[in-house]
C-alpha atoms as a PDB file:
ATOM      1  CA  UNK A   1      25.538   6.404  -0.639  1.00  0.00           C
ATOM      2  CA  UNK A   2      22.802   8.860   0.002  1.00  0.00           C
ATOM      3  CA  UNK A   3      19.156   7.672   0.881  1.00  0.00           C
ATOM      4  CA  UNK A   4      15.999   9.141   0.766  1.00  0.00           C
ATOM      5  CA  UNK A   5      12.679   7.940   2.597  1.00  0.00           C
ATOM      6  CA  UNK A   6       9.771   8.918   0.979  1.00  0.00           C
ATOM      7  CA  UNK A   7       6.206   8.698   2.469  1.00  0.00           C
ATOM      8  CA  UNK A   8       2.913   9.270   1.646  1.00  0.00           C
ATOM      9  CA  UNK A   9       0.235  10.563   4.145  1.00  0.00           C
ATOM     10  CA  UNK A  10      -3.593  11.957   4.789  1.00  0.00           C
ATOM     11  CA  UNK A  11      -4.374  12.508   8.426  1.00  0.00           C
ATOM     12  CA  UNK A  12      -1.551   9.822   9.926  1.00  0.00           C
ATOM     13  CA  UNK A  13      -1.448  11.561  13.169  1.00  0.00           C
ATOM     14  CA  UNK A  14      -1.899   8.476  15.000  1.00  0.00           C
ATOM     15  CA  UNK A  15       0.780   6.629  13.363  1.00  0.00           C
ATOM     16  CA  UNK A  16       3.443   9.083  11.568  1.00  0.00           C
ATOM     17  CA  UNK A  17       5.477   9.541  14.538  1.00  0.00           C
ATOM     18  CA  UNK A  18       6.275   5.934  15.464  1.00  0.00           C
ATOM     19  CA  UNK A  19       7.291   5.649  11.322  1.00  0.00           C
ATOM     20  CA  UNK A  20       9.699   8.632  11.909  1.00  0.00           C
ATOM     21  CA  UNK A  21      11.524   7.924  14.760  1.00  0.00           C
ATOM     22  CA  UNK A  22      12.356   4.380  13.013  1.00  0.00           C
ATOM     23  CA  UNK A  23      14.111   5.720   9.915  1.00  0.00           C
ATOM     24  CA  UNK A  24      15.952   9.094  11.374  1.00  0.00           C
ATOM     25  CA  UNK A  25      18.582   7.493  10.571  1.00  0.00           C
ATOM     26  CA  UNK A  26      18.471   8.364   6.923  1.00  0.00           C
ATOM     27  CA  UNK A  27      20.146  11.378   4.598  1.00  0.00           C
ATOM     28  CA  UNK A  28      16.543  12.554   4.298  1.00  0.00           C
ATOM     29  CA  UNK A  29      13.146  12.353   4.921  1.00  0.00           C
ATOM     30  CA  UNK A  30      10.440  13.163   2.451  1.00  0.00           C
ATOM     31  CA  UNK A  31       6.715  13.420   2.981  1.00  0.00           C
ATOM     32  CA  UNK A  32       3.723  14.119   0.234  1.00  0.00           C
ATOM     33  CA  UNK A  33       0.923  14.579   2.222  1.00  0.00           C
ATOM     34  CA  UNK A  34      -2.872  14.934   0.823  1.00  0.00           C
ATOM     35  CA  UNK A  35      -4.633  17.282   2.483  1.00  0.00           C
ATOM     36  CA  UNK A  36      -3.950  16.249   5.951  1.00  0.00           C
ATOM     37  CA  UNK A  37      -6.499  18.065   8.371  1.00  0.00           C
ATOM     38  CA  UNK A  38      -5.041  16.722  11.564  1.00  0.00           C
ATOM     39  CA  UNK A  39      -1.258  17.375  13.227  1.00  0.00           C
ATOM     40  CA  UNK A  40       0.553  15.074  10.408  1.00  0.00           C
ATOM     41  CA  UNK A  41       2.294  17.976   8.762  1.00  0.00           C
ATOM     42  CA  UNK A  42       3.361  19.528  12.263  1.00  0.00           C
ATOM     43  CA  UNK A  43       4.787  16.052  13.487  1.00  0.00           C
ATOM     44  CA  UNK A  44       6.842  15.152   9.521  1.00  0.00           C
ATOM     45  CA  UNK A  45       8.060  18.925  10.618  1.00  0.00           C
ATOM     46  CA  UNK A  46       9.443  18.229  13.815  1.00  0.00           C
ATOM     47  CA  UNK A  47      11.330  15.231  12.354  1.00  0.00           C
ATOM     48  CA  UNK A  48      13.183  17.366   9.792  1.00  0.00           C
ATOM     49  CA  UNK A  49      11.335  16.121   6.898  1.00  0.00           C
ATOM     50  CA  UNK A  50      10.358  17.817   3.359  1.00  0.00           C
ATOM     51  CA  UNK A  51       7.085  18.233   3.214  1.00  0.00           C
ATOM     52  CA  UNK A  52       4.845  18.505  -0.167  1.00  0.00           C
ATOM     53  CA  UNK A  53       1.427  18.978  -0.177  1.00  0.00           C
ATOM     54  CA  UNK A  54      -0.488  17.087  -3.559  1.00  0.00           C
ATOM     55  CA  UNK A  55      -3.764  16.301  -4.610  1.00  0.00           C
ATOM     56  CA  UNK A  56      -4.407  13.167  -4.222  1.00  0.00           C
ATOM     57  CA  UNK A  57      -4.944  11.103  -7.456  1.00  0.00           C
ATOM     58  CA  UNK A  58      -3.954   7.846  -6.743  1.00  0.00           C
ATOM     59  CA  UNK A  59      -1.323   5.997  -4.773  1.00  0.00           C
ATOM     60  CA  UNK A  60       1.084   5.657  -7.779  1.00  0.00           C
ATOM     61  CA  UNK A  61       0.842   8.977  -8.438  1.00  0.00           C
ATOM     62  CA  UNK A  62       1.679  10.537  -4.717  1.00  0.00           C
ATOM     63  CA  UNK A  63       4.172   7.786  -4.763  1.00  0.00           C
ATOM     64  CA  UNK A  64       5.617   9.247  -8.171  1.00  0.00           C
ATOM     65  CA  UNK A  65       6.124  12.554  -6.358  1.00  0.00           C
ATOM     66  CA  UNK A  66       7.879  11.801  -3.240  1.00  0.00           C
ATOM     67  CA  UNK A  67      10.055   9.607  -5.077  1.00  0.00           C
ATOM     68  CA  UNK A  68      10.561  12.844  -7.709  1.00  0.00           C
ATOM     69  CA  UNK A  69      11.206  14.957  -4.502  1.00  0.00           C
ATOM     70  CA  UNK A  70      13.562  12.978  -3.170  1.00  0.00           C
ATOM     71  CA  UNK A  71      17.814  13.541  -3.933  1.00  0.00           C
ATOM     72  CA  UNK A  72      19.009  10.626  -2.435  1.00  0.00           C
ATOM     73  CA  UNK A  73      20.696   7.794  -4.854  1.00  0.00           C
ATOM     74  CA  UNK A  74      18.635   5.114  -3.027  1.00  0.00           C
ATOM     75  CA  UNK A  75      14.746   5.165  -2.002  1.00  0.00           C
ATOM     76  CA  UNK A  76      13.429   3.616   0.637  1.00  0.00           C
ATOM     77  CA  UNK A  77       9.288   3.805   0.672  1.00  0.00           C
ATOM     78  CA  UNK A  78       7.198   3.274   3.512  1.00  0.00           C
ATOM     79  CA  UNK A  79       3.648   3.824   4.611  1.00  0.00           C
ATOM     80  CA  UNK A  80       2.662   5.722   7.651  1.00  0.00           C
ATOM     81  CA  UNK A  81       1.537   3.090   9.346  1.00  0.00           C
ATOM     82  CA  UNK A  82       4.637   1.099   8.864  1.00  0.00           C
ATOM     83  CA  UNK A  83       7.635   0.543  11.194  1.00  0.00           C
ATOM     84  CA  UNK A  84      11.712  -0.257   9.661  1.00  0.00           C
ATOM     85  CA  UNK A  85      12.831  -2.223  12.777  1.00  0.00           C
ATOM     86  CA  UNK A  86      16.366  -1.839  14.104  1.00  0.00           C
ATOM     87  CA  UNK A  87      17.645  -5.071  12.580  1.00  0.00           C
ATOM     88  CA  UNK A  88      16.327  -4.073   8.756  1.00  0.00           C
ATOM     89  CA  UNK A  89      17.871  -0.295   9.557  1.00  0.00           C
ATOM     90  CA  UNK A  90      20.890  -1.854   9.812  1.00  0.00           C
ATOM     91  CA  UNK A  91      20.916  -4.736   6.962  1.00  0.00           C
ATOM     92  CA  UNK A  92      19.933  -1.708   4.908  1.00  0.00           C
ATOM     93  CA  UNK A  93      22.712   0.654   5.381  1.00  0.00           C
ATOM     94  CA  UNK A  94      24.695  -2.384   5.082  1.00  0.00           C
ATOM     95  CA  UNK A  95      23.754  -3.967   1.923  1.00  0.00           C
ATOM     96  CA  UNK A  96      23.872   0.269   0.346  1.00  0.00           C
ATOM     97  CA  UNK A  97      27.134   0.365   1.672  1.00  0.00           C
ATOM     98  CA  UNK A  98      28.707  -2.285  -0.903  1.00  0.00           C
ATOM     99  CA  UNK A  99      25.312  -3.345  -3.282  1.00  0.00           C
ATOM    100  CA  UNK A 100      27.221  -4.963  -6.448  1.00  0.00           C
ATOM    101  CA  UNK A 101      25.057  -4.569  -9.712  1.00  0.00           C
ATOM    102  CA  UNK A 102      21.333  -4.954  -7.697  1.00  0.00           C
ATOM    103  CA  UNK A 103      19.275  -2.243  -7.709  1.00  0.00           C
ATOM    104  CA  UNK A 104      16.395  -2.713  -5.471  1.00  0.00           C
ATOM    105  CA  UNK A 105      15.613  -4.740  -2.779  1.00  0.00           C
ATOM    106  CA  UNK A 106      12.091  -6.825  -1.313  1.00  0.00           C
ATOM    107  CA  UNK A 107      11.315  -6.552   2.318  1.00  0.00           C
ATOM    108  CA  UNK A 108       9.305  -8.658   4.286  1.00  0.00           C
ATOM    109  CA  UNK A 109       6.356  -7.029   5.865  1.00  0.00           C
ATOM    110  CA  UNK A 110       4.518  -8.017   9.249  1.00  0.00           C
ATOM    111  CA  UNK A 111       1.099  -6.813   9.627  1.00  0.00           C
ATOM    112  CA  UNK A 112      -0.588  -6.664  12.779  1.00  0.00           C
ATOM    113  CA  UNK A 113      -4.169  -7.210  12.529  1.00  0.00           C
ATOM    114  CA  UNK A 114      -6.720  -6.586  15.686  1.00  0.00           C
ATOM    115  CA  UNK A 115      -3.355  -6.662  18.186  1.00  0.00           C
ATOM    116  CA  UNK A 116      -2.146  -9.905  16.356  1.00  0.00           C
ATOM    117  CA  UNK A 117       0.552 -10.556  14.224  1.00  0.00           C
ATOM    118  CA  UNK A 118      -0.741 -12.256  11.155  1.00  0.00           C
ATOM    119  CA  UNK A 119       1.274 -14.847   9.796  1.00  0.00           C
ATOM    120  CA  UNK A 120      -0.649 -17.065   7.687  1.00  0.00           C
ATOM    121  CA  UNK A 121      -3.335 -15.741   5.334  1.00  0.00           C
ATOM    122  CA  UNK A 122      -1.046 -15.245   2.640  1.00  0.00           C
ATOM    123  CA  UNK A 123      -0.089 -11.805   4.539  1.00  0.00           C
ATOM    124  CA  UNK A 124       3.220 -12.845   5.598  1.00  0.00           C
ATOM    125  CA  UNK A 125       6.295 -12.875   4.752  1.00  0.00           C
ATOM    126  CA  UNK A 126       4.755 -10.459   2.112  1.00  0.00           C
ATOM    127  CA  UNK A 127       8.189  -9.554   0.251  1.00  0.00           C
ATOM    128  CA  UNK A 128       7.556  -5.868  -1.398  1.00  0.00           C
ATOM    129  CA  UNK A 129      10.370  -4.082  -3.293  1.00  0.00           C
ATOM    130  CA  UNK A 130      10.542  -0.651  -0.942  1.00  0.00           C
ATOM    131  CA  UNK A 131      14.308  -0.188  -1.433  1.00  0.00           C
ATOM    132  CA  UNK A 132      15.689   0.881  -4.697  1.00  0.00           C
ATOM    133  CA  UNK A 133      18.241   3.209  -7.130  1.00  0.00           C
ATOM    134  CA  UNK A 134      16.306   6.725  -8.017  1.00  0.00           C
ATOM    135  CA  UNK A 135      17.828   5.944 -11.329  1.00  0.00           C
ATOM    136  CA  UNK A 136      16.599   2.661 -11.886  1.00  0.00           C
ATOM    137  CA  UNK A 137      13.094   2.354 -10.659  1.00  0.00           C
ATOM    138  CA  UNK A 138       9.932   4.075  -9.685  1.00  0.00           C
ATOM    139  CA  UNK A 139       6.321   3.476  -8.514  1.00  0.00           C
ATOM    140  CA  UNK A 140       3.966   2.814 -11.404  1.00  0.00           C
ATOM    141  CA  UNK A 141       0.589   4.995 -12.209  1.00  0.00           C
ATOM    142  CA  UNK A 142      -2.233   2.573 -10.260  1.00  0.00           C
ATOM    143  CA  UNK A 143      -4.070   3.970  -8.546  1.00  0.00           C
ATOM    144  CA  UNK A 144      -4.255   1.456  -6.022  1.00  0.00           C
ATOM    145  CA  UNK A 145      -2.389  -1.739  -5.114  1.00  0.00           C
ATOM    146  CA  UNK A 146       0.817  -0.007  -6.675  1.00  0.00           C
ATOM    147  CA  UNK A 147       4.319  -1.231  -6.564  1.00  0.00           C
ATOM    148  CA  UNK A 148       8.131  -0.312  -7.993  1.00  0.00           C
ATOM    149  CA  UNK A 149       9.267  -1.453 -11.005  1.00  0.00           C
ATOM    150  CA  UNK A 150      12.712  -1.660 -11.556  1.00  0.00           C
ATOM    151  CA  UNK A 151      15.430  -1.603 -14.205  1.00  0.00           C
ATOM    152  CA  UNK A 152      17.897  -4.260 -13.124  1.00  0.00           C
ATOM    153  CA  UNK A 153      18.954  -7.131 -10.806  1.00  0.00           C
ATOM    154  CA  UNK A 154      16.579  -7.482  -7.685  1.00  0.00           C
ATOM    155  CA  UNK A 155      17.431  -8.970  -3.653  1.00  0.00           C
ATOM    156  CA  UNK A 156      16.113  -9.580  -0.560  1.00  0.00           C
ATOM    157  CA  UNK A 157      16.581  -8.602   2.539  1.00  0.00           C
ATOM    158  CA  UNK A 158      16.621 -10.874   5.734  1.00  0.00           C
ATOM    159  CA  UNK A 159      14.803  -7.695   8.377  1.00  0.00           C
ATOM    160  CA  UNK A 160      10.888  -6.970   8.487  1.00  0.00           C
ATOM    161  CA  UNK A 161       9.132  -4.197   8.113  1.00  0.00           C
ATOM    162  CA  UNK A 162       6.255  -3.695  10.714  1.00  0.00           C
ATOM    163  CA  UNK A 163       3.217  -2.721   9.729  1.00  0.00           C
ATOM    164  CA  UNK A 164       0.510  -1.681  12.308  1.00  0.00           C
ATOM    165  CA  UNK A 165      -2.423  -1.253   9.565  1.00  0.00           C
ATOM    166  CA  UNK A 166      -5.716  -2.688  11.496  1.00  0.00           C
ATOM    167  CA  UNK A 167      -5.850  -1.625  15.083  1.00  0.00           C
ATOM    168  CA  UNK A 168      -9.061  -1.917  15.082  1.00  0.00           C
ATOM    169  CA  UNK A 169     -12.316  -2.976  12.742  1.00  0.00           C
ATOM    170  CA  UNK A 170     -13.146   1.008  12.479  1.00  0.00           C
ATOM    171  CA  UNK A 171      -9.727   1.616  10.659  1.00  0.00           C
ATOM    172  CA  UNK A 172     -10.044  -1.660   9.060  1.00  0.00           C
ATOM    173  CA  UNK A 173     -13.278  -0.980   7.367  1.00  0.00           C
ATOM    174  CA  UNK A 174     -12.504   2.573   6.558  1.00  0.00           C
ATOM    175  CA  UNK A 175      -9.896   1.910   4.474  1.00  0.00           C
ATOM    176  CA  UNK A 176     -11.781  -1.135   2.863  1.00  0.00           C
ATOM    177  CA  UNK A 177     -14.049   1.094   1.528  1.00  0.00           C
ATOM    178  CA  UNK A 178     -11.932   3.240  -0.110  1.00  0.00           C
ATOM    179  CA  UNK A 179      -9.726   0.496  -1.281  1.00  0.00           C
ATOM    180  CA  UNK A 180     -12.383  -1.500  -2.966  1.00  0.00           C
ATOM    181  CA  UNK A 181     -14.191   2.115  -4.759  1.00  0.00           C
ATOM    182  CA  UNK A 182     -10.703   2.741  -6.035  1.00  0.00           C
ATOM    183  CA  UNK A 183     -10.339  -0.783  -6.954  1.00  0.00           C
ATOM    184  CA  UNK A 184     -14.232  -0.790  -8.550  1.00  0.00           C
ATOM    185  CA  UNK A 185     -13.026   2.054 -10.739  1.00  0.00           C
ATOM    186  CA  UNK A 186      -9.500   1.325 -11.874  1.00  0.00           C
ATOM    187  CA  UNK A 187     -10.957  -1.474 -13.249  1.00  0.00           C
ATOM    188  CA  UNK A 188     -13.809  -0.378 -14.787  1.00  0.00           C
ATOM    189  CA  UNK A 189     -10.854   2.055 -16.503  1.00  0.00           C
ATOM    190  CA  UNK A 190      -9.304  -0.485 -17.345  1.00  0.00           C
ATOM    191  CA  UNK A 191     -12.258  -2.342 -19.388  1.00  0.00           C
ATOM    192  CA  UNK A 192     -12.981  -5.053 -16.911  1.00  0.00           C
ATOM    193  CA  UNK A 193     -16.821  -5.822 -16.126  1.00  0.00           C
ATOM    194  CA  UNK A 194     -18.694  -7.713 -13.875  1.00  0.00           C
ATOM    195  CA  UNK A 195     -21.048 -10.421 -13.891  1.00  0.00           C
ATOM    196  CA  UNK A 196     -22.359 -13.984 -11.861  1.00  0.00           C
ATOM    197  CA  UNK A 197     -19.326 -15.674 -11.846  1.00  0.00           C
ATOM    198  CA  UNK A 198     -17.362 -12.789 -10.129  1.00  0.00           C
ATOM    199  CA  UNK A 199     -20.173 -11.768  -7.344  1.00  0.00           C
ATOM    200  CA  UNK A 200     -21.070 -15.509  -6.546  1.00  0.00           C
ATOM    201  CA  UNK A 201     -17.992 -17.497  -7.161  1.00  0.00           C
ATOM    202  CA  UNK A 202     -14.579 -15.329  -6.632  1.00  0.00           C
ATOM    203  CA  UNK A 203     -15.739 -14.146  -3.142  1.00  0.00           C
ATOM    204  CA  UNK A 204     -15.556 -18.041  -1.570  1.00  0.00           C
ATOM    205  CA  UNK A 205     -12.577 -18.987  -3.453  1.00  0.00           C
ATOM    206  CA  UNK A 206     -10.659 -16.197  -2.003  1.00  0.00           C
ATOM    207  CA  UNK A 207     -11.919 -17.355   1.311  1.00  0.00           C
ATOM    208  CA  UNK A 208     -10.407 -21.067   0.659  1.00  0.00           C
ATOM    209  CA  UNK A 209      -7.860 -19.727  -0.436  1.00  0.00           C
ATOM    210  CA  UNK A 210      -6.873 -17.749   2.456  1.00  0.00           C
ATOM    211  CA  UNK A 211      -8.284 -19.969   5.638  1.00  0.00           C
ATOM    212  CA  UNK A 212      -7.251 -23.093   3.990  1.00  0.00           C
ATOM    213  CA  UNK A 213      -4.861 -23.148   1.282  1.00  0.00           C
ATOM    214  CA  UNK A 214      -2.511 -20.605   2.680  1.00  0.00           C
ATOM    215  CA  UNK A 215      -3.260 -21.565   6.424  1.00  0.00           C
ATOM    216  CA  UNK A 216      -5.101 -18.848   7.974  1.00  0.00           C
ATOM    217  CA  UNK A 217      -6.990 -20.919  10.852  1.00  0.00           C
ATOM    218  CA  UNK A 218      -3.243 -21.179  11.825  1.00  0.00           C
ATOM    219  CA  UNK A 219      -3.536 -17.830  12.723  1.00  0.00           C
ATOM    220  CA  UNK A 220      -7.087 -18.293  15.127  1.00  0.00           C
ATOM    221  CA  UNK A 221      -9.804 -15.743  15.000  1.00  0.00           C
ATOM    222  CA  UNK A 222      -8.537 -13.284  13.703  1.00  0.00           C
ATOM    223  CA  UNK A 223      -7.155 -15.511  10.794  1.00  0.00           C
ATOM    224  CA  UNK A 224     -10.689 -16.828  10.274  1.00  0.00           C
ATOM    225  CA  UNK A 225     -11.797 -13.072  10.210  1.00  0.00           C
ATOM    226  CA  UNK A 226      -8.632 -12.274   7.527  1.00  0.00           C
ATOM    227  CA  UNK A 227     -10.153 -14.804   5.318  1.00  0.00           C
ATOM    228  CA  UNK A 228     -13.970 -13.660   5.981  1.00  0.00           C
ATOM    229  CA  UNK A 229     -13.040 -10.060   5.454  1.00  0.00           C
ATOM    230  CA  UNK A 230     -10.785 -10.730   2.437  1.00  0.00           C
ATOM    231  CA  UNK A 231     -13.279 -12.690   0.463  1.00  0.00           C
ATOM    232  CA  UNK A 232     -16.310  -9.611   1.168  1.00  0.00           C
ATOM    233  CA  UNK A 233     -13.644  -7.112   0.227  1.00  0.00           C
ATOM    234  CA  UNK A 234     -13.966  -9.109  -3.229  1.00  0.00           C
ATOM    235  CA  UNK A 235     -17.696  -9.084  -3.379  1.00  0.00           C
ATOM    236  CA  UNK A 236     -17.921  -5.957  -2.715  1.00  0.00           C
ATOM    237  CA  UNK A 237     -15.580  -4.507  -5.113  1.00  0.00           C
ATOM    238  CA  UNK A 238     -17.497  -6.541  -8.045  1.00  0.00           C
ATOM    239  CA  UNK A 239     -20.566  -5.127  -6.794  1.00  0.00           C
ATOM    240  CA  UNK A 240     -19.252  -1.674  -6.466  1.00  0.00           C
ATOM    241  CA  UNK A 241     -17.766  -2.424 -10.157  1.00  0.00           C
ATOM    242  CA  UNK A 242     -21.350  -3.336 -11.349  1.00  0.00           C
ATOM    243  CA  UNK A 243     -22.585   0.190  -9.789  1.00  0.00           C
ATOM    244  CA  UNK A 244     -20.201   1.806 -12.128  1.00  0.00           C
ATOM    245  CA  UNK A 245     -21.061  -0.087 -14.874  1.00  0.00           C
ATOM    246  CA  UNK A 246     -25.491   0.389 -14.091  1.00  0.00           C
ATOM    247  CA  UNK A 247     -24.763   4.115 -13.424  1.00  0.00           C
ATOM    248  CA  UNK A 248     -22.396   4.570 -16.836  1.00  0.00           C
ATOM    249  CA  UNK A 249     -25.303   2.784 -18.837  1.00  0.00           C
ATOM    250  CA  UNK A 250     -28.165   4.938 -17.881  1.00  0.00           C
ATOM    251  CA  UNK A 251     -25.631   8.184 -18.306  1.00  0.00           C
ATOM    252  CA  UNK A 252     -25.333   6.651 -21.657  1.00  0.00           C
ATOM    253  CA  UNK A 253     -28.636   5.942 -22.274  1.00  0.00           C
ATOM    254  CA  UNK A 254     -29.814   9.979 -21.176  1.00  0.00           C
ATOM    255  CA  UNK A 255     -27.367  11.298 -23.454  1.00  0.00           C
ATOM    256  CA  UNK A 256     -28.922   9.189 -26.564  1.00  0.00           C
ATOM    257  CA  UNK A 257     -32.057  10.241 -25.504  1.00  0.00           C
ATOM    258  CA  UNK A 258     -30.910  14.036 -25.209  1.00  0.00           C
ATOM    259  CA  UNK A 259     -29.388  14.013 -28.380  1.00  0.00           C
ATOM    260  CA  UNK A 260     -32.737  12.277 -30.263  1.00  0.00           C
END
């Protein structure tokens, strides 16, 4: 049993070293970094880890690569900003030690949010398949909101996985902008367009659906913000999705005129 952790980074310097020192424990440690312009690089180095440096195209994709760079027989995938707690270390080497005919495994995932552990909101227990057989799965090519697909039987593992995304609005809101651009435009790739229903009516049902259906006042303010921010990450991804769409017609629309 050999396993590899692969993780993807761009300037994690606040966070790569508390994701390090929680899976040293493994046969190897491999790291595709972006373009990092802070001390990400120099910290993955000083934790033995194989470094790659990729341009960025896409989680999937920088995903794709560490996996590709790794040589264990098993993968476990993280995020920077993630933690494996002691208890899922363990269950981890243990299940690998004697896994039968399954071939990757879901993880539940704690997020903190503003200092708070979230556990409502439809954020928790959050089961993602990070651990898996090299020769039975992989990341697929989204660009965002990717996940592993795998050949074979599936489990699930009893320890969490920490993850310490939102420390504060800042943070929060960068990366919501970036999520819901990359969103807007894998979309628009993908043929999807926008229109009323999606800018007046998705944005409150995801808010229901978060505060009330899957318990988020449970959670106090910061649930209530959860559910506030989740529903104008919405909005503002069919918006951004309808700024494709305006600035593709009138593209189209020189080019007609060009060629007339």
């Amino acid at each position: 049993m050999n396993i590899s952790v692969v993780i993807i980074t761009k300037n994690e310097e606040a966070n790569i070293e508390r994701c390090l020192k929680s899976v040293v424990w493994a046969d190897e440690i491999v790291v595709v970094d972006s373009d990092s312009t802070d001390r990400t690089v120099e910290i993955a180095r000083q934790y033995q880890a194989r470094v790659f440096t990729v341009v960025f195209k896409g989680y999937g994709p920088a995903k794709q690569e560490a996996v590709k760079q790794s040589t264990g027989e098993w993968i476990l995938s993280i995020d920077a900003d993630e933690e494996v707690t002691p208890a899922l270390a363990r269950e981890i080497r243990e299940k690998l030690a004697n896994p039968g005919d399954i071939d990757g495994f879901f993880v539940k995932r704690r997020t903190n949010f503003l200092g708070r552990w979230i556990y409502h909101c439809g954020w928790y227990p959050d089961p993602i398949l990070r651990v898996f057989r090299k020769a039975n799965g992989n990341f697929n090519d989204a660009v965002v909101h990717e996940k592993v697909e795998v050949r074979g039987r599936t489990g699930c593992l009893k320890g969490e996985l920490l993850h310490y995304s939102y420390p504060d609005l800042e943070s929060y809101l960068r990366r919501f902008n970036r999520y819901t651009t990359l969103g807007a435009e894998a979309a628009y790739e993908k043929g999807r367009r926008t229109g009323w229903f999606d800018l007046v009516l998705r944005p409150p049902v995801s808010f229901i659906a978060h505060f009330i259906s899957r318990q988020g006042f449970r959670d106090g303010v910061e649930g209530f913000m959860v559910s506030v921010l989740s529903a104008t990450a919405v909005f503002v991804k069919y918006a951004k999705l309808r700024h494709i769409q305006k600035q593709k017609q009138i593209s189209e629309m020189l080019t007609d005129a060009k060629e007339d």
